[in-house]
PDB file of N, CA and C in Angstrom:
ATOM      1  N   UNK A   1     -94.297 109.201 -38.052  1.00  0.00           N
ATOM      2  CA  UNK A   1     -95.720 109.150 -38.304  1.00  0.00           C
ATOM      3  C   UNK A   1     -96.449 110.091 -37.350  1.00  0.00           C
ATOM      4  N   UNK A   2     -97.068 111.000 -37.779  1.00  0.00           N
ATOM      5  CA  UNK A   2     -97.782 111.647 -37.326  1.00  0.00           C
ATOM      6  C   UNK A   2     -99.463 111.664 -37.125  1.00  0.00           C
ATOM      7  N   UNK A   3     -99.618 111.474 -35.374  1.00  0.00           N
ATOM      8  CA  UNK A   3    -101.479 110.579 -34.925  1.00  0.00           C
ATOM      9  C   UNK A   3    -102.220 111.654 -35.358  1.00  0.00           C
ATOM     10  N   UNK A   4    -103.331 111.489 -35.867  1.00  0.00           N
ATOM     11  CA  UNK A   4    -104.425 112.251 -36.411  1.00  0.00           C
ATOM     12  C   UNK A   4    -105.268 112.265 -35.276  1.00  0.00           C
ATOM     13  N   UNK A   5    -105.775 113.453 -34.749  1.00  0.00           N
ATOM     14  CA  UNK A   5    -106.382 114.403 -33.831  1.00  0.00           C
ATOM     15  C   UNK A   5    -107.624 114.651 -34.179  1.00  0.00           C
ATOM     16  N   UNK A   6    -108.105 114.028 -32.705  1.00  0.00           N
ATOM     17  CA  UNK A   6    -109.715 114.245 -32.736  1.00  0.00           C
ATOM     18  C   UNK A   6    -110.238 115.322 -31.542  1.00  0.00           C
ATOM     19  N   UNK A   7    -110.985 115.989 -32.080  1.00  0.00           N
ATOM     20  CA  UNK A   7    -111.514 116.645 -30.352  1.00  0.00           C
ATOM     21  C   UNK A   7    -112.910 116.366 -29.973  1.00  0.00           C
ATOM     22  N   UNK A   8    -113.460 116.206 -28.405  1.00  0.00           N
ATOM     23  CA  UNK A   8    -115.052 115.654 -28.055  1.00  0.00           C
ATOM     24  C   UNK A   8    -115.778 116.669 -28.563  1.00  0.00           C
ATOM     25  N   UNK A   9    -117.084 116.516 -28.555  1.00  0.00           N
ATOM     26  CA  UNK A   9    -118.216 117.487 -28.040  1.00  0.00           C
ATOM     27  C   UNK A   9    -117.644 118.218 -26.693  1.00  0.00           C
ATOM     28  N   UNK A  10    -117.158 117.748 -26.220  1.00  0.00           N
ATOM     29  CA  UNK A  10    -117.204 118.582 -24.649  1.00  0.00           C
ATOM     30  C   UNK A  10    -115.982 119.031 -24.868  1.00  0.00           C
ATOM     31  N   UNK A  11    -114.758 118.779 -25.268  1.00  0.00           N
ATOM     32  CA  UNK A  11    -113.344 119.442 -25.354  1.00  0.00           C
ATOM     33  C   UNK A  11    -113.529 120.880 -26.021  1.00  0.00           C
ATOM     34  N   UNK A  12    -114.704 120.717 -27.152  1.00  0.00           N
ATOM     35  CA  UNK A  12    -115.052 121.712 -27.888  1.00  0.00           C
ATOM     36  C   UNK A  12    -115.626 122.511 -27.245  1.00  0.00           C
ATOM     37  N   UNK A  13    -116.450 122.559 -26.115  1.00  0.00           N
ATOM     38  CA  UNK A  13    -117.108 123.355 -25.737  1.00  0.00           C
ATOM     39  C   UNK A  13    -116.640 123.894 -24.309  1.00  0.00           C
ATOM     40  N   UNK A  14    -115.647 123.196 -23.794  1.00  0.00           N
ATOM     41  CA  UNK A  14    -114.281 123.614 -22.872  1.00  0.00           C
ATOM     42  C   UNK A  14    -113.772 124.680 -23.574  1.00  0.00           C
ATOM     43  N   UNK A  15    -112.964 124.315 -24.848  1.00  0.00           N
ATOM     44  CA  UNK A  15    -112.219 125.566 -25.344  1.00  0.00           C
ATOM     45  C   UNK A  15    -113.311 126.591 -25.772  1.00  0.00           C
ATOM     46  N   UNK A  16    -114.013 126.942 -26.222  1.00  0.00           N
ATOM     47  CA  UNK A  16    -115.229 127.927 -26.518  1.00  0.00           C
ATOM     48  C   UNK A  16    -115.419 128.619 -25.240  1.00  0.00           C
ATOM     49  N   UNK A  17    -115.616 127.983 -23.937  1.00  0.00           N
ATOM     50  CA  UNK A  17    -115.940 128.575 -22.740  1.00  0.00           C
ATOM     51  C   UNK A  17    -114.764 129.331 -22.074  1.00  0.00           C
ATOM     52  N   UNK A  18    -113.100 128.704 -22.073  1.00  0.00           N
ATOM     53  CA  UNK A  18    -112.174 129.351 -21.956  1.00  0.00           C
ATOM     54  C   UNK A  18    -112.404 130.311 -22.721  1.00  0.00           C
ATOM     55  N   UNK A  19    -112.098 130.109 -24.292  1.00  0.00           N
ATOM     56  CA  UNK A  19    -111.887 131.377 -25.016  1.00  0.00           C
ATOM     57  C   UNK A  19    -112.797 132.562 -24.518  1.00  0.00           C
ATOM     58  N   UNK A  20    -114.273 132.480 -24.022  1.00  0.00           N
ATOM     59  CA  UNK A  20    -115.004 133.589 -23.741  1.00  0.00           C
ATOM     60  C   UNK A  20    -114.509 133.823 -22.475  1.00  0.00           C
ATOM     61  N   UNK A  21    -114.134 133.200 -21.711  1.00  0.00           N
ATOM     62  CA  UNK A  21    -113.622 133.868 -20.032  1.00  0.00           C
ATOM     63  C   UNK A  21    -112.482 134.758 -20.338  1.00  0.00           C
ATOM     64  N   UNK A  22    -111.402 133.801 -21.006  1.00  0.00           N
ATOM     65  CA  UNK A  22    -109.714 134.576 -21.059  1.00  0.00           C
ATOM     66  C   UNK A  22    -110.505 136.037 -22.115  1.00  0.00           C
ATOM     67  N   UNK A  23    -111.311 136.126 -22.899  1.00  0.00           N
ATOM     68  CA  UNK A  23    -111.423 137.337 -23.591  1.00  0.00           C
ATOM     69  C   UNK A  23    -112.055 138.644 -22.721  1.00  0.00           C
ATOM     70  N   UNK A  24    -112.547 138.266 -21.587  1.00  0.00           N
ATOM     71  CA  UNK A  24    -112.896 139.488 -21.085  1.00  0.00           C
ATOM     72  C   UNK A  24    -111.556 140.084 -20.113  1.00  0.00           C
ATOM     73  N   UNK A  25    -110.534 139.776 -20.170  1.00  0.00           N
ATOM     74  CA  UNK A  25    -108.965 140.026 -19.721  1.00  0.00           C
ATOM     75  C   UNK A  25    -108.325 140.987 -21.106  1.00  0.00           C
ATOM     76  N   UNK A  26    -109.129 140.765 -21.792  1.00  0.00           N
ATOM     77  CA  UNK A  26    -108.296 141.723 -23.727  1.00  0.00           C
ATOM     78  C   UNK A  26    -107.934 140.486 -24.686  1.00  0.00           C
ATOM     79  N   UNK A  27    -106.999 140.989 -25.606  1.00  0.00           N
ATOM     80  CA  UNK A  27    -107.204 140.186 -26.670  1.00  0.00           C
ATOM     81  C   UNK A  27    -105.515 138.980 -26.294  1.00  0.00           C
ATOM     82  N   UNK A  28    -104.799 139.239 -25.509  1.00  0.00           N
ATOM     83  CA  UNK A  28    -103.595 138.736 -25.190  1.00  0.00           C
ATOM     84  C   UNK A  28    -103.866 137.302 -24.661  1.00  0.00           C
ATOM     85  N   UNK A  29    -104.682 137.416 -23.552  1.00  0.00           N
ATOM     86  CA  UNK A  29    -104.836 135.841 -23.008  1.00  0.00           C
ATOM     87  C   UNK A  29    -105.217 134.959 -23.800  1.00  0.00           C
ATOM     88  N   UNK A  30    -106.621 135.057 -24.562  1.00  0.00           N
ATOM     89  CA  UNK A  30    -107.280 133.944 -25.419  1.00  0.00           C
ATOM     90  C   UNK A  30    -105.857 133.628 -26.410  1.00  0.00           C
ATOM     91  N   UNK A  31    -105.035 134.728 -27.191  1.00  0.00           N
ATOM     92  CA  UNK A  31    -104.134 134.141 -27.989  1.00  0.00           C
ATOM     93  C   UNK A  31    -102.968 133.749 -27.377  1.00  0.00           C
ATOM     94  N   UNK A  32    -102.669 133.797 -26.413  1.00  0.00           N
ATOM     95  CA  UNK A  32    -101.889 132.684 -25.563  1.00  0.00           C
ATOM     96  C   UNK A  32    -102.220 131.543 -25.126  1.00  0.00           C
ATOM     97  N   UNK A  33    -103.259 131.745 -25.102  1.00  0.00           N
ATOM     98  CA  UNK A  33    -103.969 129.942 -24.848  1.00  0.00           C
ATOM     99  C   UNK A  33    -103.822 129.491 -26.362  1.00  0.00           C
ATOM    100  N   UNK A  34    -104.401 129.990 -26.933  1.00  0.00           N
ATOM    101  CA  UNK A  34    -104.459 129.546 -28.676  1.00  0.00           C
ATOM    102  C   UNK A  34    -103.088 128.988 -28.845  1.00  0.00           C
ATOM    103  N   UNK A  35    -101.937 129.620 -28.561  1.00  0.00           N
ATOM    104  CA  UNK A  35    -100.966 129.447 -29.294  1.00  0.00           C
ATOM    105  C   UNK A  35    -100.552 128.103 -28.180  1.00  0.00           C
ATOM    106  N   UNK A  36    -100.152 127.700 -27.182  1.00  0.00           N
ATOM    107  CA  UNK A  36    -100.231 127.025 -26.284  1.00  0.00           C
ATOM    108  C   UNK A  36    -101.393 125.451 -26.472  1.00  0.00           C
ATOM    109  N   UNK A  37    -102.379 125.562 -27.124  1.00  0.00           N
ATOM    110  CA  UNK A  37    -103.303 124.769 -26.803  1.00  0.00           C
ATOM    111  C   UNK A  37    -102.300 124.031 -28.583  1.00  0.00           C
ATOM    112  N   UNK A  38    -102.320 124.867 -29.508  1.00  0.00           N
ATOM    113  CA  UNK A  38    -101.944 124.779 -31.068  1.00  0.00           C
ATOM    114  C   UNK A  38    -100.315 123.871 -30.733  1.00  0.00           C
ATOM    115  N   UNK A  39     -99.597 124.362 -29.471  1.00  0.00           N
ATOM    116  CA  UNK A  39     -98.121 123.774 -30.061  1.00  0.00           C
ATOM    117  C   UNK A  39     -98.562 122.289 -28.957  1.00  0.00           C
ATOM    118  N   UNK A  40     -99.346 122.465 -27.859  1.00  0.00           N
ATOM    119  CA  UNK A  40     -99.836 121.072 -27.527  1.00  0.00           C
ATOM    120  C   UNK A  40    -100.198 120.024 -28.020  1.00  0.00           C
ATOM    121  N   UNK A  41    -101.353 120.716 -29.691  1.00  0.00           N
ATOM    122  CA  UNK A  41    -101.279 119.522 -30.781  1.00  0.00           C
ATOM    123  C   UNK A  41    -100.725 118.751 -31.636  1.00  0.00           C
ATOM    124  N   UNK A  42     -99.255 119.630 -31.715  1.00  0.00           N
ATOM    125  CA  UNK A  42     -97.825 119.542 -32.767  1.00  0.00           C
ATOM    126  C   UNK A  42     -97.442 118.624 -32.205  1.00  0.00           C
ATOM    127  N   UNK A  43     -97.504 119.142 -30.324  1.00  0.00           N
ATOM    128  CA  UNK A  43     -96.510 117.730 -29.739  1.00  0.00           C
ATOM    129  C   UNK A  43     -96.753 116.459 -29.377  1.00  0.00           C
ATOM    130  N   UNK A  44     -98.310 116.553 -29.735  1.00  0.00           N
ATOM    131  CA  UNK A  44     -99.113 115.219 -28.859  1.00  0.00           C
ATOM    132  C   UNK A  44     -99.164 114.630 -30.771  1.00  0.00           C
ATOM    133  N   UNK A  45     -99.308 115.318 -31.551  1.00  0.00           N
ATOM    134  CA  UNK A  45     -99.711 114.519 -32.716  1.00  0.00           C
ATOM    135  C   UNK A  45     -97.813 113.517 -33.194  1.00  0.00           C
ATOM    136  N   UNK A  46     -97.214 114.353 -32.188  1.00  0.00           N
ATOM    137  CA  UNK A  46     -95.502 113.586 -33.219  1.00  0.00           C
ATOM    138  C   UNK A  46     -95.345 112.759 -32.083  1.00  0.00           C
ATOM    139  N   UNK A  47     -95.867 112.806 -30.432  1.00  0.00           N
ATOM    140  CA  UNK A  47     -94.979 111.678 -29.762  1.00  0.00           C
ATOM    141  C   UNK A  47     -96.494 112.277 -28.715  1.00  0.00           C
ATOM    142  N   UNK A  48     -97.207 111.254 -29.166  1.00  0.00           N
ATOM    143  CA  UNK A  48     -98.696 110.995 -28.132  1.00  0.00           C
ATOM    144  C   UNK A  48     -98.505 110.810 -26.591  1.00  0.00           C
ATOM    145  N   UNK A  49     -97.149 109.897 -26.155  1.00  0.00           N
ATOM    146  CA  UNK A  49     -97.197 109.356 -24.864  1.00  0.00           C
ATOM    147  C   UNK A  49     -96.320 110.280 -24.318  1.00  0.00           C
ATOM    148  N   UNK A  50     -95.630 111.494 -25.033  1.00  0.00           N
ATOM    149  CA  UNK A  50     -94.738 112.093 -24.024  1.00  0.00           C
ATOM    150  C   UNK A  50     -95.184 112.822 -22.613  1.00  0.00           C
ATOM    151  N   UNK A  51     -96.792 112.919 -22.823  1.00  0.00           N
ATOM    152  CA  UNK A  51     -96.831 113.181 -21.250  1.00  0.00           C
ATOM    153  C   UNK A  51     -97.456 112.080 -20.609  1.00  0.00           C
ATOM    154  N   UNK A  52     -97.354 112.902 -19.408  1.00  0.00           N
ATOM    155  CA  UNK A  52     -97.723 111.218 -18.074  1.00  0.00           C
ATOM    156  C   UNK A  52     -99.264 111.090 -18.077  1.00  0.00           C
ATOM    157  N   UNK A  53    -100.000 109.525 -17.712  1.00  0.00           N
ATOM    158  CA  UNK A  53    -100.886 109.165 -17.338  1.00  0.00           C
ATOM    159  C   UNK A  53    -101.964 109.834 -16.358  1.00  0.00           C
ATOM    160  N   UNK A  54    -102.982 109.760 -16.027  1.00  0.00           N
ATOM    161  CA  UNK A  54    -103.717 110.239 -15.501  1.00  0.00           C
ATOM    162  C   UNK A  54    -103.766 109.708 -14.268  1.00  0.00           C
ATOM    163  N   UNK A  55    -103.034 109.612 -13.159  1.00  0.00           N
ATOM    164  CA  UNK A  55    -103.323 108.656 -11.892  1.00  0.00           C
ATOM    165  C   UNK A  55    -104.344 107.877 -11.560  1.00  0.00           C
ATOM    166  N   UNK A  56    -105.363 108.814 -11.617  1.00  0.00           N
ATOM    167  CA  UNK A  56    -106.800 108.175 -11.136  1.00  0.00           C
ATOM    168  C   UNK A  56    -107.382 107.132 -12.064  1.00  0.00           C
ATOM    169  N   UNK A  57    -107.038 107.245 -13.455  1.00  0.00           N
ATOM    170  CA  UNK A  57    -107.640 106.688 -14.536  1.00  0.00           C
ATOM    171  C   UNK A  57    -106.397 106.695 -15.644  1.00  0.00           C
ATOM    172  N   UNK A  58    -105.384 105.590 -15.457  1.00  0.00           N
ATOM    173  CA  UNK A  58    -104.515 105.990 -16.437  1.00  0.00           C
ATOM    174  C   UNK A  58    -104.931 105.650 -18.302  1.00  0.00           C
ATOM    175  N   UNK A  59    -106.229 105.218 -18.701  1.00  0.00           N
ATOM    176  CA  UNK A  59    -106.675 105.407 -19.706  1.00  0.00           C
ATOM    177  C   UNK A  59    -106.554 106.895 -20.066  1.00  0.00           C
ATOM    178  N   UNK A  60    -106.581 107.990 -19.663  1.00  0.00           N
ATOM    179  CA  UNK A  60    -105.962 109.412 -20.289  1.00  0.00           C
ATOM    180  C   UNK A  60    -104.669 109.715 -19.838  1.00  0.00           C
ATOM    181  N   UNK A  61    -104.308 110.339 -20.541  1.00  0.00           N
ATOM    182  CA  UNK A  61    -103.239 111.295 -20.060  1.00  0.00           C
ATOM    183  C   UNK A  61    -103.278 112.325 -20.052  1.00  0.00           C
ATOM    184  N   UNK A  62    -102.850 113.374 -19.452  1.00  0.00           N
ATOM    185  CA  UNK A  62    -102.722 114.872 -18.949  1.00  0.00           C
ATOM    186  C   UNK A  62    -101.284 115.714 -19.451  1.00  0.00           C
ATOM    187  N   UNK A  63    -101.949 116.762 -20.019  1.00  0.00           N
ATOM    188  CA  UNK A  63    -101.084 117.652 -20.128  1.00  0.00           C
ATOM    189  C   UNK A  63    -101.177 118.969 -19.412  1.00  0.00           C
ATOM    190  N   UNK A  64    -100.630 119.793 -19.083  1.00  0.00           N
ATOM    191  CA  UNK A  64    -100.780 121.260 -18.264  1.00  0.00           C
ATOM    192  C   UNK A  64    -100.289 122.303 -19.561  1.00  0.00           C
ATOM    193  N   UNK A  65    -100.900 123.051 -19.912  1.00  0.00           N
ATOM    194  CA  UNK A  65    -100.761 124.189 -20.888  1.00  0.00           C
ATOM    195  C   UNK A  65    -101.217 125.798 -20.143  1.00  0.00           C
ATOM    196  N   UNK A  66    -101.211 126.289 -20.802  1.00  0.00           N
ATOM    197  CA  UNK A  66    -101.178 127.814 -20.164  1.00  0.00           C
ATOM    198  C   UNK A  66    -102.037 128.063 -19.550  1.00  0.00           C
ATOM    199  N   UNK A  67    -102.132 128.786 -18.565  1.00  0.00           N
ATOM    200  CA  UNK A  67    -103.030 129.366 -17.310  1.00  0.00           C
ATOM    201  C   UNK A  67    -103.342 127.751 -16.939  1.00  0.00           C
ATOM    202  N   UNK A  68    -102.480 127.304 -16.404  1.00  0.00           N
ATOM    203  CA  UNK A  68    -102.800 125.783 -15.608  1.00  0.00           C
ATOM    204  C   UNK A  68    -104.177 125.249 -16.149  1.00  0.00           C
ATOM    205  N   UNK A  69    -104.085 125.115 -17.527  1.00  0.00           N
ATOM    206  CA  UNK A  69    -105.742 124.175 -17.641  1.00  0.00           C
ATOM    207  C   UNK A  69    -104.656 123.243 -17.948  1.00  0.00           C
ATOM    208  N   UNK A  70    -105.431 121.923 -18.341  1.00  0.00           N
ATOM    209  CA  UNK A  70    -104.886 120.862 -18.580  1.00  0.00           C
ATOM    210  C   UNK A  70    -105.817 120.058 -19.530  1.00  0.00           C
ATOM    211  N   UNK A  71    -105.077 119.407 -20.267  1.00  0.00           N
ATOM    212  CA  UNK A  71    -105.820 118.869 -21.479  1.00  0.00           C
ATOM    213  C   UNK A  71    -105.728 117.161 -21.379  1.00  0.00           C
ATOM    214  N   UNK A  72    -106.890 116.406 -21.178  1.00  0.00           N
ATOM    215  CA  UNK A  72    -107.204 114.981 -21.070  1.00  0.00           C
ATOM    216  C   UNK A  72    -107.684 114.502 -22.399  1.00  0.00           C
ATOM    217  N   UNK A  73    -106.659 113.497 -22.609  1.00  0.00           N
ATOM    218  CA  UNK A  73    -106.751 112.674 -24.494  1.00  0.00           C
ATOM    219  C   UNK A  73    -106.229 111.475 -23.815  1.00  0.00           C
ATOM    220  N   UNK A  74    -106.769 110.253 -24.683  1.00  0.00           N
ATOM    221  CA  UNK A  74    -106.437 109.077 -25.033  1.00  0.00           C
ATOM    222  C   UNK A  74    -105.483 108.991 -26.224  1.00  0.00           C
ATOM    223  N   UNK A  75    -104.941 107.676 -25.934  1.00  0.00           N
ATOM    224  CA  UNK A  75    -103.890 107.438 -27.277  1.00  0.00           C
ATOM    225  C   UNK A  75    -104.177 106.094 -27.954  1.00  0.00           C
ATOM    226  N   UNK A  76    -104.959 105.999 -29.355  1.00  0.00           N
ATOM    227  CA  UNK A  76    -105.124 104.915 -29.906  1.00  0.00           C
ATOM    228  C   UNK A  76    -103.739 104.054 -30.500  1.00  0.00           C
ATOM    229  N   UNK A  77    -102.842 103.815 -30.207  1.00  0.00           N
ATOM    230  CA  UNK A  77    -102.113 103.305 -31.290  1.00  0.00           C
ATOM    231  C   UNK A  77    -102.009 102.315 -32.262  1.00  0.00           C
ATOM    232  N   UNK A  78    -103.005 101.574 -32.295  1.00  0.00           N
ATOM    233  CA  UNK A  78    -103.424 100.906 -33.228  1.00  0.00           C
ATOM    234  C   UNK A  78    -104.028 101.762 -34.539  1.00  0.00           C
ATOM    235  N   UNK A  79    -104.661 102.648 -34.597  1.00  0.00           N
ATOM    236  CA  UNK A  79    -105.422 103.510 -35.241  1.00  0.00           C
ATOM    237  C   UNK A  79    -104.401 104.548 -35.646  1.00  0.00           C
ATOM    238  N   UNK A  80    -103.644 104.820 -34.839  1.00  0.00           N
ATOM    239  CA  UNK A  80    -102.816 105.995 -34.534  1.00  0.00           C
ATOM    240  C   UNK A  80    -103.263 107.230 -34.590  1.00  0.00           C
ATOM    241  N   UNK A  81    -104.080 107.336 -33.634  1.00  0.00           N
ATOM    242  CA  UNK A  81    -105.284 108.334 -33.064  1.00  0.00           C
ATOM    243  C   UNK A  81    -104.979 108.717 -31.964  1.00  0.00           C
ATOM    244  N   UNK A  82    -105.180 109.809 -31.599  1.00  0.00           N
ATOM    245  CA  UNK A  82    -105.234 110.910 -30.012  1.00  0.00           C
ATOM    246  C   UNK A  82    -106.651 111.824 -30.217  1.00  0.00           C
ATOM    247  N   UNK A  83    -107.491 111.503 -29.300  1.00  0.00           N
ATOM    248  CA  UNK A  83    -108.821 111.686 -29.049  1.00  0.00           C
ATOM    249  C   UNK A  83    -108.673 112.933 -27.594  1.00  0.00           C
ATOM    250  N   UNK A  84    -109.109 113.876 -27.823  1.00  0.00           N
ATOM    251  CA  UNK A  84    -109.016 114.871 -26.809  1.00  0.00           C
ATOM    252  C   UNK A  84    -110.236 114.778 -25.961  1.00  0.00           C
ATOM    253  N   UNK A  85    -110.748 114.850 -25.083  1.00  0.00           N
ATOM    254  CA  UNK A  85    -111.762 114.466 -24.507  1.00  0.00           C
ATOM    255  C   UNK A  85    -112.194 115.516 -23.672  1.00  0.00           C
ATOM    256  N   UNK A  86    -111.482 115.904 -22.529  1.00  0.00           N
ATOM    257  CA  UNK A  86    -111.399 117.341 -21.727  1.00  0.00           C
ATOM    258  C   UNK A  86    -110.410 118.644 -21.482  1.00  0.00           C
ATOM    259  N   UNK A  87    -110.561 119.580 -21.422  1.00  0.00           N
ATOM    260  CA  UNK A  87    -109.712 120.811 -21.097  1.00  0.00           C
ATOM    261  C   UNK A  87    -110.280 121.761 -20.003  1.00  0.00           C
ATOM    262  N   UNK A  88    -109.786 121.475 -19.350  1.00  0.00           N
ATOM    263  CA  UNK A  88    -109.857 121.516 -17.747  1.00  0.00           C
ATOM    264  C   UNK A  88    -109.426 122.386 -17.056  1.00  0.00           C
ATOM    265  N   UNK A  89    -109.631 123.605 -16.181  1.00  0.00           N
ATOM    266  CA  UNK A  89    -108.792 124.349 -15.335  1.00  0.00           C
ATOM    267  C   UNK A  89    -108.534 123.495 -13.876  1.00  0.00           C
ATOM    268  N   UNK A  90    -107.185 123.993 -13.788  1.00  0.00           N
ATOM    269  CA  UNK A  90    -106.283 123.203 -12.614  1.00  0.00           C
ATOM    270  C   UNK A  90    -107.253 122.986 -11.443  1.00  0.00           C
ATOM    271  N   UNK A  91    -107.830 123.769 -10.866  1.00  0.00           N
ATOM    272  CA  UNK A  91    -108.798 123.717 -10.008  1.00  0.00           C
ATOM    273  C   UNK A  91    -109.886 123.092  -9.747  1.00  0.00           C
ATOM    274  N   UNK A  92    -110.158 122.335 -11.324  1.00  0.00           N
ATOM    275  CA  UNK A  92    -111.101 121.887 -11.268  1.00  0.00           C
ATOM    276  C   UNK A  92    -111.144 120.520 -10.007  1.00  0.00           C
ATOM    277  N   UNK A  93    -112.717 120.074  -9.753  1.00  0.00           N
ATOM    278  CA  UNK A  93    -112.210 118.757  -9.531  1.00  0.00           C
ATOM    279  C   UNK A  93    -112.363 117.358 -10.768  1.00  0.00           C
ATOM    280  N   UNK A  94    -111.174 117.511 -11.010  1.00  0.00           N
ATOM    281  CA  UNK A  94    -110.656 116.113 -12.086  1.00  0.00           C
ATOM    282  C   UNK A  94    -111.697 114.742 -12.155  1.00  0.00           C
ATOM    283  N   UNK A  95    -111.559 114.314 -10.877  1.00  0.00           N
ATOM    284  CA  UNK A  95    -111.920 112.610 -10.383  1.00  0.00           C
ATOM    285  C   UNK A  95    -113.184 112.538 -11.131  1.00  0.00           C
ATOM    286  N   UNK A  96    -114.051 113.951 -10.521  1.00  0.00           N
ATOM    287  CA  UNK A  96    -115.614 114.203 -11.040  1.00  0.00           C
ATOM    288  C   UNK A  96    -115.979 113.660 -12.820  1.00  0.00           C
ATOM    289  N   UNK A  97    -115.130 114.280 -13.117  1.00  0.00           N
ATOM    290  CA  UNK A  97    -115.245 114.134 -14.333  1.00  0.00           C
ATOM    291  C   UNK A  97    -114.920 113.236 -15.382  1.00  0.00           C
ATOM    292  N   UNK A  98    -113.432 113.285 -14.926  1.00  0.00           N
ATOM    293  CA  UNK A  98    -112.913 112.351 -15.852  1.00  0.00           C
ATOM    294  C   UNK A  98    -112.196 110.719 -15.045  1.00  0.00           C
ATOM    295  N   UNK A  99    -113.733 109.653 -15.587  1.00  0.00           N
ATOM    296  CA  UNK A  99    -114.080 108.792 -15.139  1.00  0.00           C
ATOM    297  C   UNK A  99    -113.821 107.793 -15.777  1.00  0.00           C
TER     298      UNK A  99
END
């Protein structure tokens, strides 16, 4: 069974803001994130829990995808839903945000 994928207002506007940063590097980075962010959804939609919890808040879990951002989703399994919430560069500070 494969979870049906949601993304926030703000996940959306994470990836929009990457995509315009990685594009002033040429056309290579943004489609490495693309392709990277795309096989992140293949793998979170066939096995939701394969990555680890969020320490601070284990209601998300974290994934690390290309150029160290990292992508914060919940896992409904009742619903059988994965809700994306943030996409994050490594640097960021996390705690701030995702509360």
């Amino acid at each position: 069974m494969n979870f049906k994928i949601s993304i926030s207002d703000e996940a959306k506007s994470d990836l929009w803001e990457i995509r315009q940063y990685l594009a002033r590097f040429g056309e290579n980075p943004p489609r490495k994130f693309k392709e990277s962010f795309d096989n992140f959804l293949c793998q979170v939609s066939e096995r939701p829990c394969m990555f680890s919890e969020y320490a601070p808040n284990p209601a998300y879990r974290k994934a690390v995808i290309e150029f160290e951002y990292s992508v914060f989703y919940r896992v409904d399994e009742t619903l059988g839903a994965v809700k994306i919430y943030r996409v994050l560069h490594g640097r960021r500070n996390y705690e701030k945000i995702i509360e």
